[in-house]
PDB file of N, CA and C in Angstrom:
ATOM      1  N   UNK A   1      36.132 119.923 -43.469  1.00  0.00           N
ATOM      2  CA  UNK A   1      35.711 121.142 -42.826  1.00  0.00           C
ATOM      3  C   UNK A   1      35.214 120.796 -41.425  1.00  0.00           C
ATOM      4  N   UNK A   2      35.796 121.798 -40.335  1.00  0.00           N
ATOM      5  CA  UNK A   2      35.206 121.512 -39.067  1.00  0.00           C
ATOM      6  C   UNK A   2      34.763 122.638 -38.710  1.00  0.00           C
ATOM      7  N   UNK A   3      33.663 122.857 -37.717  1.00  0.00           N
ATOM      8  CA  UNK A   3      32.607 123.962 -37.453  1.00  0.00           C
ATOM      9  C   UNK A   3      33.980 124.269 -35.935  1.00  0.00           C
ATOM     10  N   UNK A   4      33.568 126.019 -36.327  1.00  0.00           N
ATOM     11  CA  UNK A   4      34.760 126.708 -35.393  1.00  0.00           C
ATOM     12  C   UNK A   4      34.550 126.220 -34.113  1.00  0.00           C
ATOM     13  N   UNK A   5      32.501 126.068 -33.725  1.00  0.00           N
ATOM     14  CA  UNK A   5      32.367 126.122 -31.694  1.00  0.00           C
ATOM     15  C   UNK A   5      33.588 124.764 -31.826  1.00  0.00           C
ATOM     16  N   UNK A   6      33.607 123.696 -32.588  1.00  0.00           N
ATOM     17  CA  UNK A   6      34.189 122.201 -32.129  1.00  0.00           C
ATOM     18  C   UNK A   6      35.734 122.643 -31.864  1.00  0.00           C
ATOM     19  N   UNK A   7      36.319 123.706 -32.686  1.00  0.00           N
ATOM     20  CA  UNK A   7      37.522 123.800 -32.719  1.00  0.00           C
ATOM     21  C   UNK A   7      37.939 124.281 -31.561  1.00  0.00           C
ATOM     22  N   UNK A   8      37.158 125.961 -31.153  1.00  0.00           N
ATOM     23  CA  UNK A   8      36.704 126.408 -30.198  1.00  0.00           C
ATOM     24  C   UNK A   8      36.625 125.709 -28.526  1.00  0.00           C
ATOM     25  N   UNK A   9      35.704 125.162 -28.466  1.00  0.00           N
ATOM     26  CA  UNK A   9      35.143 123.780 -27.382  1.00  0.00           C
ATOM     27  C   UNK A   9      36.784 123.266 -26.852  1.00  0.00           C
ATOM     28  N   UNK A  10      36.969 122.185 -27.986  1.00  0.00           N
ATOM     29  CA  UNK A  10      38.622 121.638 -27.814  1.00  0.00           C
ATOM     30  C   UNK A  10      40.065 122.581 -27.673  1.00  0.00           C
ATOM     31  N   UNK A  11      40.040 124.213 -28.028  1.00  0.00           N
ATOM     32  CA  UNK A  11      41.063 124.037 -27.393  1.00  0.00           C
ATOM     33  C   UNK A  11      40.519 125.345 -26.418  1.00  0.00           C
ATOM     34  N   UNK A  12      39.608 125.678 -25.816  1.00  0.00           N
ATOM     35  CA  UNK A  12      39.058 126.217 -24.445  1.00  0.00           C
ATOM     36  C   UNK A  12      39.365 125.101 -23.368  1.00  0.00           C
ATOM     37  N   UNK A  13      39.343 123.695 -23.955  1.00  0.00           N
ATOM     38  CA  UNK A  13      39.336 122.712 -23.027  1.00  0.00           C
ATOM     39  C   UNK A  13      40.753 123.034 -22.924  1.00  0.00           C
ATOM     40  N   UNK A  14      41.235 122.238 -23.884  1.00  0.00           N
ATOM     41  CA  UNK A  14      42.872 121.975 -24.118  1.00  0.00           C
ATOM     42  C   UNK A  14      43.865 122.794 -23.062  1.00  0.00           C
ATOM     43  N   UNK A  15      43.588 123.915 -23.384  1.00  0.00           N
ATOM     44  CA  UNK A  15      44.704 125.315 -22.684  1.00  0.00           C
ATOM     45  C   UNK A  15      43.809 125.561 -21.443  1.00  0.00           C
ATOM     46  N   UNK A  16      42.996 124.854 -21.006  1.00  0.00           N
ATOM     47  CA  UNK A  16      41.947 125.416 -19.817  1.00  0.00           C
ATOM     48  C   UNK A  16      41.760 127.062 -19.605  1.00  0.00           C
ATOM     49  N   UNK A  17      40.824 127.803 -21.042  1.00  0.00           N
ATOM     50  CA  UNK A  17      40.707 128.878 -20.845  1.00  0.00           C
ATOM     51  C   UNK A  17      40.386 129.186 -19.572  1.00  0.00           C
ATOM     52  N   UNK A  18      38.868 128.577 -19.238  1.00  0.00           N
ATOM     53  CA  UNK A  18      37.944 128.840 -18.090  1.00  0.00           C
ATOM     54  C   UNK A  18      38.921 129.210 -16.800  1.00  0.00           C
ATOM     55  N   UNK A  19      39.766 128.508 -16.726  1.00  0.00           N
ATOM     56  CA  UNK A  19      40.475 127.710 -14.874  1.00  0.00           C
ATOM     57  C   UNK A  19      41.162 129.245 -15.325  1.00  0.00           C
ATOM     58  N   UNK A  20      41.955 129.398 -16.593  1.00  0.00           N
ATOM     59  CA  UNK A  20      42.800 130.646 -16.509  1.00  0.00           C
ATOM     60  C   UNK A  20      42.065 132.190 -16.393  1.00  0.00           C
ATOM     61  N   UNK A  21      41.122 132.092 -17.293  1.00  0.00           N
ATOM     62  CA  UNK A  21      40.528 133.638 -17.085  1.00  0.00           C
ATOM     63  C   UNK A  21      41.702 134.979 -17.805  1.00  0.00           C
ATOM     64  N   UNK A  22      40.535 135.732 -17.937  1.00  0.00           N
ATOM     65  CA  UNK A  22      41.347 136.652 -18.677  1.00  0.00           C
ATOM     66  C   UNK A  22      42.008 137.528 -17.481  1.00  0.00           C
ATOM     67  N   UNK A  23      43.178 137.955 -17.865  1.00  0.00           N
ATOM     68  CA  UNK A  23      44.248 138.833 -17.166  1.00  0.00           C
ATOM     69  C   UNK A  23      44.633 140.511 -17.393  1.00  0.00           C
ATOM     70  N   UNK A  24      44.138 141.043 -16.791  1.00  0.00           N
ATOM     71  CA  UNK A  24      44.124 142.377 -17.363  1.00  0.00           C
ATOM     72  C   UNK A  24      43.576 143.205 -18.221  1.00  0.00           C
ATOM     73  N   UNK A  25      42.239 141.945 -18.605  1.00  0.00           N
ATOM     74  CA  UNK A  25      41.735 142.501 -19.955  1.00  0.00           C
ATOM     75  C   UNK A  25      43.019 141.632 -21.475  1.00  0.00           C
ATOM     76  N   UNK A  26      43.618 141.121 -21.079  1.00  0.00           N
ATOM     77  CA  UNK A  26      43.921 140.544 -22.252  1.00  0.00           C
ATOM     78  C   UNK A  26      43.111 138.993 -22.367  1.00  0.00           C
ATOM     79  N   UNK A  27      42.312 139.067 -23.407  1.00  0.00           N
ATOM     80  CA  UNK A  27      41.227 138.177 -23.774  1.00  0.00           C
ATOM     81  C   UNK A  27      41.501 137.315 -24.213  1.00  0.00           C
ATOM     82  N   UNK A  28      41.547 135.837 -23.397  1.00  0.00           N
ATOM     83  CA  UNK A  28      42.132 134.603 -23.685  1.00  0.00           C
ATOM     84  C   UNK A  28      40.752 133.686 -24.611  1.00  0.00           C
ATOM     85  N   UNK A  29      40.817 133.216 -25.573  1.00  0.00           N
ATOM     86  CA  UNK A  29      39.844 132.448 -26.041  1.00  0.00           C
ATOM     87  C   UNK A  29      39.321 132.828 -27.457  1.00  0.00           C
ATOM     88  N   UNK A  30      38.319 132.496 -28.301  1.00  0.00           N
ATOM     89  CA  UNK A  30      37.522 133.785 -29.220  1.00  0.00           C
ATOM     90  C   UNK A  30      37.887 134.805 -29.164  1.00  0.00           C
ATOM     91  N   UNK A  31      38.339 135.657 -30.075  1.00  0.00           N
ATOM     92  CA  UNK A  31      38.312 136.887 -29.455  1.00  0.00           C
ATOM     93  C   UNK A  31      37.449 137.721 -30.991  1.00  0.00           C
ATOM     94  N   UNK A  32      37.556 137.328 -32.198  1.00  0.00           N
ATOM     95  CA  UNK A  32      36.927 136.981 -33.646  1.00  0.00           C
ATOM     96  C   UNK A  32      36.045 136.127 -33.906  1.00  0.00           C
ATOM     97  N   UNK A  33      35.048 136.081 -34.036  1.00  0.00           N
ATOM     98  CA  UNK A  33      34.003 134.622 -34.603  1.00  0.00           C
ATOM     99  C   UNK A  33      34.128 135.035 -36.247  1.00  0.00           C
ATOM    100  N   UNK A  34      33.859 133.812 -37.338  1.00  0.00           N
ATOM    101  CA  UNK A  34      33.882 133.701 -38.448  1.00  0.00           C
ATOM    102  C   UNK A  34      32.268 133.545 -38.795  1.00  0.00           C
ATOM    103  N   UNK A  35      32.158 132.769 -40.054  1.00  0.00           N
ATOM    104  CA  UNK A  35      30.871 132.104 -40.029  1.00  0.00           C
ATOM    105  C   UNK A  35      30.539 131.172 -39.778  1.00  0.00           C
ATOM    106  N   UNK A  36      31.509 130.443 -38.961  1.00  0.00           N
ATOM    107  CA  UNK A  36      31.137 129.171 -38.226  1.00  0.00           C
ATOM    108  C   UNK A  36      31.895 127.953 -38.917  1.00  0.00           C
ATOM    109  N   UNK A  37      32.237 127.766 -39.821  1.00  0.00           N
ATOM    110  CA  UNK A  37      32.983 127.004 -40.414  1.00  0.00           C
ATOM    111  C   UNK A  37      34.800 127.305 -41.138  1.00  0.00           C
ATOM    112  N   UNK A  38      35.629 126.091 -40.480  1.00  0.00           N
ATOM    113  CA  UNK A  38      37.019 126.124 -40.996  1.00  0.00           C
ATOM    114  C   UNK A  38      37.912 125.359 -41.484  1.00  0.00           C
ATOM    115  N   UNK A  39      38.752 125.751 -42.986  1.00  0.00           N
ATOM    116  CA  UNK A  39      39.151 124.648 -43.648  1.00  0.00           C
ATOM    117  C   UNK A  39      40.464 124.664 -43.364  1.00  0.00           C
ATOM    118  N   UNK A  40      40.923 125.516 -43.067  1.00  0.00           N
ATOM    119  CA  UNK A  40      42.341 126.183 -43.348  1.00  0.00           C
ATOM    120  C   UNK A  40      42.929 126.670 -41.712  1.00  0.00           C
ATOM    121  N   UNK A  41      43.566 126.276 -41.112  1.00  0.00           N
ATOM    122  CA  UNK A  41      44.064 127.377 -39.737  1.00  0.00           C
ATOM    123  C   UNK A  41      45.464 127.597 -39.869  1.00  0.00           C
ATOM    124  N   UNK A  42      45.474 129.148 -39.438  1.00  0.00           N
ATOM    125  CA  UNK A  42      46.642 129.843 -39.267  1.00  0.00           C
ATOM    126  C   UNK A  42      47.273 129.832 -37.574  1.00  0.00           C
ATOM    127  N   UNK A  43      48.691 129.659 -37.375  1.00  0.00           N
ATOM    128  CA  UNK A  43      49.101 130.339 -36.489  1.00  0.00           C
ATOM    129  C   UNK A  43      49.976 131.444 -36.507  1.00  0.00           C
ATOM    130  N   UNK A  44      50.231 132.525 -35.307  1.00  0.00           N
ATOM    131  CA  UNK A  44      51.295 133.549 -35.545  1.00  0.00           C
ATOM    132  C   UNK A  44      51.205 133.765 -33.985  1.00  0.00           C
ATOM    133  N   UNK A  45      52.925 134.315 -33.946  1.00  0.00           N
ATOM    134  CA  UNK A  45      52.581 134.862 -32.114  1.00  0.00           C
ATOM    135  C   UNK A  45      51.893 136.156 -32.283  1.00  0.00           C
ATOM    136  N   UNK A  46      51.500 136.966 -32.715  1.00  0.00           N
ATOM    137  CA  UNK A  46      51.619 138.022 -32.809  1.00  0.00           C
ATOM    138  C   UNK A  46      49.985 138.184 -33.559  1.00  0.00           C
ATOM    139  N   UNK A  47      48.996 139.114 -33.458  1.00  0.00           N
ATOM    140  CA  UNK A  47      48.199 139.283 -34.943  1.00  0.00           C
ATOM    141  C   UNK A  47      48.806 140.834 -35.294  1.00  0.00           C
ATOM    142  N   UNK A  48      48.478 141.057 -36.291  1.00  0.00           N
ATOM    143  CA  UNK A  48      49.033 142.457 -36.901  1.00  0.00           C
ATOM    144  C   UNK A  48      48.470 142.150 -38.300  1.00  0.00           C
ATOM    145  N   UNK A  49      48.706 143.604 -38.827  1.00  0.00           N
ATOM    146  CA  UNK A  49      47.783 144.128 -40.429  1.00  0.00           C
ATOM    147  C   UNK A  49      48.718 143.099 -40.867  1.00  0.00           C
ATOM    148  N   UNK A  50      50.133 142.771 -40.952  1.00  0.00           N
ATOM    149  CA  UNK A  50      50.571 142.086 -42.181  1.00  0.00           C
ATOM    150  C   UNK A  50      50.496 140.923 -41.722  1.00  0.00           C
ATOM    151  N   UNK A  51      49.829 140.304 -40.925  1.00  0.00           N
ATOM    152  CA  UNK A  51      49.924 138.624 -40.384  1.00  0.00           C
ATOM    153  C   UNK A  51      48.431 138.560 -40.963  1.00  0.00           C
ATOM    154  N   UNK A  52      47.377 139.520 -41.165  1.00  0.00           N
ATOM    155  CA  UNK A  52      46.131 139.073 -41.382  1.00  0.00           C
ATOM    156  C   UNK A  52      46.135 139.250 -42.592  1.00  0.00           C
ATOM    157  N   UNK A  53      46.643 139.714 -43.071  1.00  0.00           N
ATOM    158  CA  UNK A  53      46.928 140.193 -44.797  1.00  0.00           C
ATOM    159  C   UNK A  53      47.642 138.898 -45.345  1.00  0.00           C
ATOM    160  N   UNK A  54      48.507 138.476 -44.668  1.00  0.00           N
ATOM    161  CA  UNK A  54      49.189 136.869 -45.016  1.00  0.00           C
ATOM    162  C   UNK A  54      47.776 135.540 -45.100  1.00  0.00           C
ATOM    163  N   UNK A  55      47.443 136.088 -43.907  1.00  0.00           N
ATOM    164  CA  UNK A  55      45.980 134.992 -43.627  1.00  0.00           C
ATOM    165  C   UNK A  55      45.133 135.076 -44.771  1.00  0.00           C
ATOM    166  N   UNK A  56      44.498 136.146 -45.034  1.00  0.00           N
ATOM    167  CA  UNK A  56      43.436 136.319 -46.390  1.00  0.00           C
ATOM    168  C   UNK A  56      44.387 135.543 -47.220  1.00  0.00           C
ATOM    169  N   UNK A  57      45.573 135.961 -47.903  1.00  0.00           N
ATOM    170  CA  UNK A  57      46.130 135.338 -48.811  1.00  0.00           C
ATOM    171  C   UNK A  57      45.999 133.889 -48.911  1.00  0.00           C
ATOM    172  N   UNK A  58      46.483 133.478 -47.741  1.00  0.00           N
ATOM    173  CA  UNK A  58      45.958 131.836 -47.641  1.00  0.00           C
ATOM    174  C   UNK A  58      45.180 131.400 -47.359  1.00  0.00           C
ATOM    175  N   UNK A  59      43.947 131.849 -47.280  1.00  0.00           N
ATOM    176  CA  UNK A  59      42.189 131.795 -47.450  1.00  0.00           C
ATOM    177  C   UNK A  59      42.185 130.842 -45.960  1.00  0.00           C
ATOM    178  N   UNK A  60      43.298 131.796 -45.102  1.00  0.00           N
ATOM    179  CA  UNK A  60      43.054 131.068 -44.047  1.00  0.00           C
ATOM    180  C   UNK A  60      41.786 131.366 -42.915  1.00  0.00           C
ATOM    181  N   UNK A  61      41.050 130.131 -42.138  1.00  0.00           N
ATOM    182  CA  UNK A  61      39.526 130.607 -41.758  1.00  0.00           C
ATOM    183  C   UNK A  61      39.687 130.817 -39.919  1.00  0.00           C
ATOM    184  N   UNK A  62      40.777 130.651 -39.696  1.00  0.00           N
ATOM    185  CA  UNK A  62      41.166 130.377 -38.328  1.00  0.00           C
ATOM    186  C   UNK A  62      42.604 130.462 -38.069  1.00  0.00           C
ATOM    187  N   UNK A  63      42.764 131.909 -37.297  1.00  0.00           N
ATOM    188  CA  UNK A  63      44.392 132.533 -36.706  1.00  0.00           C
ATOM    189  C   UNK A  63      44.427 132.428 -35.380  1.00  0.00           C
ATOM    190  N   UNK A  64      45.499 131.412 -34.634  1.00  0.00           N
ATOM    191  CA  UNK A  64      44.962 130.781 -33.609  1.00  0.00           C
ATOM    192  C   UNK A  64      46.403 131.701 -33.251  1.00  0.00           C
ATOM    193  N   UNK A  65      46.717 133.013 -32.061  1.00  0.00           N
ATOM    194  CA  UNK A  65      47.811 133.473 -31.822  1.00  0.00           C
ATOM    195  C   UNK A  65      48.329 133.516 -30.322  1.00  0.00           C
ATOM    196  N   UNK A  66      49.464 134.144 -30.318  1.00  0.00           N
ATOM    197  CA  UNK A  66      49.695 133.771 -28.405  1.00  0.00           C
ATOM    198  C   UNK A  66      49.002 135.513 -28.226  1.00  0.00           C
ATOM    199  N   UNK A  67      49.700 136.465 -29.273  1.00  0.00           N
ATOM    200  CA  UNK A  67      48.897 137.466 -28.905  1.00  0.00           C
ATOM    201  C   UNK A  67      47.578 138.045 -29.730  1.00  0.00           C
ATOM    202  N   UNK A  68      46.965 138.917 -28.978  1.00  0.00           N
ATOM    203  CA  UNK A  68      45.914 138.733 -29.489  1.00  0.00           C
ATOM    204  C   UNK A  68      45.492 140.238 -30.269  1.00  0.00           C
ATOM    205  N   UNK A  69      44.090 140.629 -30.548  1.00  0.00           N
ATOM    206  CA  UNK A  69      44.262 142.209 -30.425  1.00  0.00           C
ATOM    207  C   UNK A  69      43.720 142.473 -29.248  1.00  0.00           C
ATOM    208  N   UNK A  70      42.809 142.259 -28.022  1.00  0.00           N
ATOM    209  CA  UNK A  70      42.572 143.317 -27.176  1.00  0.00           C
ATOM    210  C   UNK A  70      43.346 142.730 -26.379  1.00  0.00           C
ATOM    211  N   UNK A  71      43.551 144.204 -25.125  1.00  0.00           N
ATOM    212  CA  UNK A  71      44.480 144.303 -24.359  1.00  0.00           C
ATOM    213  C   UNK A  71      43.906 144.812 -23.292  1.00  0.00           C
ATOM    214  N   UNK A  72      44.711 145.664 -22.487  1.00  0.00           N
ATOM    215  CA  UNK A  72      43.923 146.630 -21.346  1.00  0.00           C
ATOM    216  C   UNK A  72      42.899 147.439 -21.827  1.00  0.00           C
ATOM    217  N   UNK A  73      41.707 147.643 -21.173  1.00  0.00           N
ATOM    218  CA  UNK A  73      41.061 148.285 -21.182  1.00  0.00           C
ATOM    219  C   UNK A  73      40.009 148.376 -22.714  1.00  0.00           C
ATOM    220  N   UNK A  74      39.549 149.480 -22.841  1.00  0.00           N
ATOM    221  CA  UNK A  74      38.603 149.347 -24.148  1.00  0.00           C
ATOM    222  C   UNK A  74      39.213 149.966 -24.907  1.00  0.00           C
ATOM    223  N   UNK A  75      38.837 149.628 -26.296  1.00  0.00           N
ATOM    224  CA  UNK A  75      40.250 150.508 -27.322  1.00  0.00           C
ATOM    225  C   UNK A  75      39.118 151.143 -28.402  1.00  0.00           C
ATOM    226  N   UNK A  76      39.257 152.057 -28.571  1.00  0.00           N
ATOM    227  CA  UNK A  76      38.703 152.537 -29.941  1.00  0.00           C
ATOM    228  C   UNK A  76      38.921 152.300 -31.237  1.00  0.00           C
ATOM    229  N   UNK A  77      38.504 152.195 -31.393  1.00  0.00           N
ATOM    230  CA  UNK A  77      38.458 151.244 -33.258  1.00  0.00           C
ATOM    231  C   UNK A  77      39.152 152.214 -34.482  1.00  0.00           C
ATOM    232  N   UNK A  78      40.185 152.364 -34.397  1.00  0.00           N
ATOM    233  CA  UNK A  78      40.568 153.242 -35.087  1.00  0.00           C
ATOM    234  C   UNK A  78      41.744 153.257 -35.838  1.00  0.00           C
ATOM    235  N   UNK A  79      42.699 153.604 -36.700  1.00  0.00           N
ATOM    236  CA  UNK A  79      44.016 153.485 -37.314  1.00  0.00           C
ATOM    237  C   UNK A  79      44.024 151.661 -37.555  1.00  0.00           C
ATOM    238  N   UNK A  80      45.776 151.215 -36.963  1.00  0.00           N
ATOM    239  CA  UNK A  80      45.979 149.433 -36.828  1.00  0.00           C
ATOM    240  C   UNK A  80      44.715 148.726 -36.629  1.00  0.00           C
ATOM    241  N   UNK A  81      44.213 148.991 -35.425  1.00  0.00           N
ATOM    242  CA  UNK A  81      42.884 148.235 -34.628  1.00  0.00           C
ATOM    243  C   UNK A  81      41.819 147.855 -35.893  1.00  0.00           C
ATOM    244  N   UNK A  82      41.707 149.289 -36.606  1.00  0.00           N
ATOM    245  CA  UNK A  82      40.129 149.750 -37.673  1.00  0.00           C
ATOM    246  C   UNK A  82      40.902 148.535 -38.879  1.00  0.00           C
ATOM    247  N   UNK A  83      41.754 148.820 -39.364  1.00  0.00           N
ATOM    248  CA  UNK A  83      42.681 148.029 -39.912  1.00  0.00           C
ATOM    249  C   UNK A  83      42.089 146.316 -40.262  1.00  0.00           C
ATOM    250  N   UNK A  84      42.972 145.938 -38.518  1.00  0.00           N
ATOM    251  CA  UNK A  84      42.604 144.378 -38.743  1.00  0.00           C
ATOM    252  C   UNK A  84      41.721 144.387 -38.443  1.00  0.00           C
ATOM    253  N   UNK A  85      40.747 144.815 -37.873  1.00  0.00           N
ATOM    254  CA  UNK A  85      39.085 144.040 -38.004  1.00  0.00           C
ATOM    255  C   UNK A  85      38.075 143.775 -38.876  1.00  0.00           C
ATOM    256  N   UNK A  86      38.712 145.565 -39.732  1.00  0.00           N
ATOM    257  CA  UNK A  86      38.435 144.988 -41.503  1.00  0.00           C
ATOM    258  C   UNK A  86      38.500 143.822 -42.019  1.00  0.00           C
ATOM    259  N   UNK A  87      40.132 143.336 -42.160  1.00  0.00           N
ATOM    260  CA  UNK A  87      40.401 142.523 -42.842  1.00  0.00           C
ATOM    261  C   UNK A  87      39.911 141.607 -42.539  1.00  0.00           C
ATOM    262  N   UNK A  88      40.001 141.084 -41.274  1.00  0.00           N
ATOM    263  CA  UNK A  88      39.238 139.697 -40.114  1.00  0.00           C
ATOM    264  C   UNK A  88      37.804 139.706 -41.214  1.00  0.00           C
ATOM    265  N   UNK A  89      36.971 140.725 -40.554  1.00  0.00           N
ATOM    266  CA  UNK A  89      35.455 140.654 -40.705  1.00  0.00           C
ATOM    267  C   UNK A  89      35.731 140.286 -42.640  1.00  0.00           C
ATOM    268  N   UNK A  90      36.356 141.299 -43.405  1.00  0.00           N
ATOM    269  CA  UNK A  90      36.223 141.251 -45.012  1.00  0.00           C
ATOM    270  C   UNK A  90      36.238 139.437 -45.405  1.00  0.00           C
ATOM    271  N   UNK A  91      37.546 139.009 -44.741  1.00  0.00           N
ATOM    272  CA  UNK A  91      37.840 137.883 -45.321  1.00  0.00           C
ATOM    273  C   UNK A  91      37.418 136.789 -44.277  1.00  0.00           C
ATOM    274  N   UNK A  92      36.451 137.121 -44.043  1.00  0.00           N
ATOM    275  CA  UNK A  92      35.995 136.056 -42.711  1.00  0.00           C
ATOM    276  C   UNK A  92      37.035 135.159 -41.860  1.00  0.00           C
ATOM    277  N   UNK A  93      37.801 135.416 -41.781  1.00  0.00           N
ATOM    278  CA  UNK A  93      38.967 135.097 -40.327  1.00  0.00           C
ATOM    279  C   UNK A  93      38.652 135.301 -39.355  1.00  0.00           C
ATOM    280  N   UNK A  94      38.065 134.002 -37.841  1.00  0.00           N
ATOM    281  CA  UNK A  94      38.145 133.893 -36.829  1.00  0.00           C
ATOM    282  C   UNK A  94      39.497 134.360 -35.852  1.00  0.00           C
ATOM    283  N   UNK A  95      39.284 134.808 -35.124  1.00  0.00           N
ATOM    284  CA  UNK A  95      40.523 134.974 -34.424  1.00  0.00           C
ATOM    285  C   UNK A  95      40.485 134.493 -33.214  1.00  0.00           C
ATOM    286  N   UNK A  96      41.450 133.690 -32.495  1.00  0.00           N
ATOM    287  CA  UNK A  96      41.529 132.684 -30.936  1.00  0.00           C
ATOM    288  C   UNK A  96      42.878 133.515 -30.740  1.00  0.00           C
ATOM    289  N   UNK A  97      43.132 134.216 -29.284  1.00  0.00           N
ATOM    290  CA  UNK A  97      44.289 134.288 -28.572  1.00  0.00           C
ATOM    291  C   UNK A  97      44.275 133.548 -26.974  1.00  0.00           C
ATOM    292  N   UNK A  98      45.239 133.150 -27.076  1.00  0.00           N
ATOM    293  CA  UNK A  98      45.579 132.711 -25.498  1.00  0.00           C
ATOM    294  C   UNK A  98      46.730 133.277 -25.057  1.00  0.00           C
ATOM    295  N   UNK A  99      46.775 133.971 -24.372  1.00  0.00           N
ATOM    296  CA  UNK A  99      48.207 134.422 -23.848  1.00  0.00           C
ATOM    297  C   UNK A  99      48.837 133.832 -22.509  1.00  0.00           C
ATOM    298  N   UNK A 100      48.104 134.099 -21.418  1.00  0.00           N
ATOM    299  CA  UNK A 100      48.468 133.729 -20.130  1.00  0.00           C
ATOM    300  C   UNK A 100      47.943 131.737 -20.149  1.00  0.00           C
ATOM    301  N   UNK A 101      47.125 131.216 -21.014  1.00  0.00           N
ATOM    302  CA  UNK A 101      47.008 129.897 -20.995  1.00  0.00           C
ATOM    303  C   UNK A 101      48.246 129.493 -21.751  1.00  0.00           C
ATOM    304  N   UNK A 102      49.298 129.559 -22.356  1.00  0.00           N
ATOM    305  CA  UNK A 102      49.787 129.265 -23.690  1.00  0.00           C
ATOM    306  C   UNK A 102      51.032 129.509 -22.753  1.00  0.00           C
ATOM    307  N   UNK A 103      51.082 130.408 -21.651  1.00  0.00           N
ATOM    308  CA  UNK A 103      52.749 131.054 -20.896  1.00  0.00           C
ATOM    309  C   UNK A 103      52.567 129.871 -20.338  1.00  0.00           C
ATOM    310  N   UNK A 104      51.220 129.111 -19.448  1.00  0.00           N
ATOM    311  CA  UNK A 104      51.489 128.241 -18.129  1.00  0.00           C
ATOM    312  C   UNK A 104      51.068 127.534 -17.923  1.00  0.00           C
ATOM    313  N   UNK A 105      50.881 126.724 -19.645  1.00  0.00           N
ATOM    314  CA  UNK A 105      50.353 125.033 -19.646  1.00  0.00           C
ATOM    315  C   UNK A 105      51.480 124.523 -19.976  1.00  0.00           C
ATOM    316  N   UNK A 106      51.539 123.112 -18.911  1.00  0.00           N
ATOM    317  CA  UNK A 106      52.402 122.569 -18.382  1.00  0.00           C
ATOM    318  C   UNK A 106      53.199 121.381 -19.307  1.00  0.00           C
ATOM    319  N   UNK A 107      52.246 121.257 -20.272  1.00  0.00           N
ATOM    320  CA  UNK A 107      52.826 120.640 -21.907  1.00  0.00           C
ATOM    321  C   UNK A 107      52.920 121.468 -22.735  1.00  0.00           C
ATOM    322  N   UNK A 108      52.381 122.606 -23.482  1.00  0.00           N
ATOM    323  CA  UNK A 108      52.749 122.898 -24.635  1.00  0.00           C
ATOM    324  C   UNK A 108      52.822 124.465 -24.121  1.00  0.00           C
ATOM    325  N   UNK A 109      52.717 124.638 -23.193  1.00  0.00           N
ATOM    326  CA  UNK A 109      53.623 126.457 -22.452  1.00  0.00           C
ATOM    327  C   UNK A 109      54.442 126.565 -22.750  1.00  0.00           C
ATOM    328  N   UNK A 110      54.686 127.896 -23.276  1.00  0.00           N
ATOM    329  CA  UNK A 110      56.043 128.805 -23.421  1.00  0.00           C
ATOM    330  C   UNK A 110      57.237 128.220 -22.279  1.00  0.00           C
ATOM    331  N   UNK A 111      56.910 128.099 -21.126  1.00  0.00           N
ATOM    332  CA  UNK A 111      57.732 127.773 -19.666  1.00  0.00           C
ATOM    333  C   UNK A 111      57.372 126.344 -19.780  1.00  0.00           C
ATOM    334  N   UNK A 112      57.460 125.527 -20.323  1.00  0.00           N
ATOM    335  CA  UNK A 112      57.395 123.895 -20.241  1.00  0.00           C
ATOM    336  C   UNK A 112      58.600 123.400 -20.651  1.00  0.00           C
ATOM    337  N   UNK A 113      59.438 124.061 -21.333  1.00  0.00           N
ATOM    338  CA  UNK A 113      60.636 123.570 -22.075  1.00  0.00           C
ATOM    339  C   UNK A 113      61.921 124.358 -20.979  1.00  0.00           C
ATOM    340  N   UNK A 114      61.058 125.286 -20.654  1.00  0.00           N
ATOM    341  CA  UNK A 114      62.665 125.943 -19.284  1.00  0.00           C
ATOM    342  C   UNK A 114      62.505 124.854 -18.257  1.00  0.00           C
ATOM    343  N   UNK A 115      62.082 123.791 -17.683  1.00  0.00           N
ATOM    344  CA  UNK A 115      61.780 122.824 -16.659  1.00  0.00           C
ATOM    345  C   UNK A 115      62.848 121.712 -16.540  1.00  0.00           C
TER     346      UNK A 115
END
């Protein structure tokens, strides 16, 4: 078991959240905290009701995605949104998105393999 800030810490470093910054309101980094501890990590490009519904299933404690849920602006918590945050918060699933770090890091970027 590793405590999420360590997981957290390493890949804020890793993908250089900080240097990137969020873009439009799409929230690169944390975007879910758990209870602090993780045995299990998930990835998906995407989060959605049936990717977090997959996650509970696999008592996964950490969904590390390219996308994330917030986006532009502030969203109201409601329908999809009301949805996965349930499930997140029910089954204690952290959630990490990076989007714009993940397009234009220069080893493991989306655009590292078109070069």
């Amino acid at each position: 078991m590793i405590s999420l800030s360590d997981i957290v810490s390493y890949t804020d470093d890793f993908l250089r959240i900080r240097e990137v910054g969020d873009w439009d309101n799409a929230l690169n980094g944390l975007q879910i905290e758990n209870s602090g501890q993780v045995t299990r990590l998930g990835a998906a490009v995407d989060v959605s009701t049936r990717v977090l519904t997959e996650a509970a299933k696999r008592n996964v404690d950490l969904l590390i995605v390219h996308h994330g849920l917030f986006w532009p602006g502030l969203q109201p918590v409601r329908s999809a949104l009301r949805r996965q945050l349930q499930l997140a918060f029910e089954n204690d699933i952290a959630l990490y998105g990076a989007h714009l770090p993940l397009d234009i890091h220069p080893k493991v970027g989306n655009n590292a393999e078109l070069v």
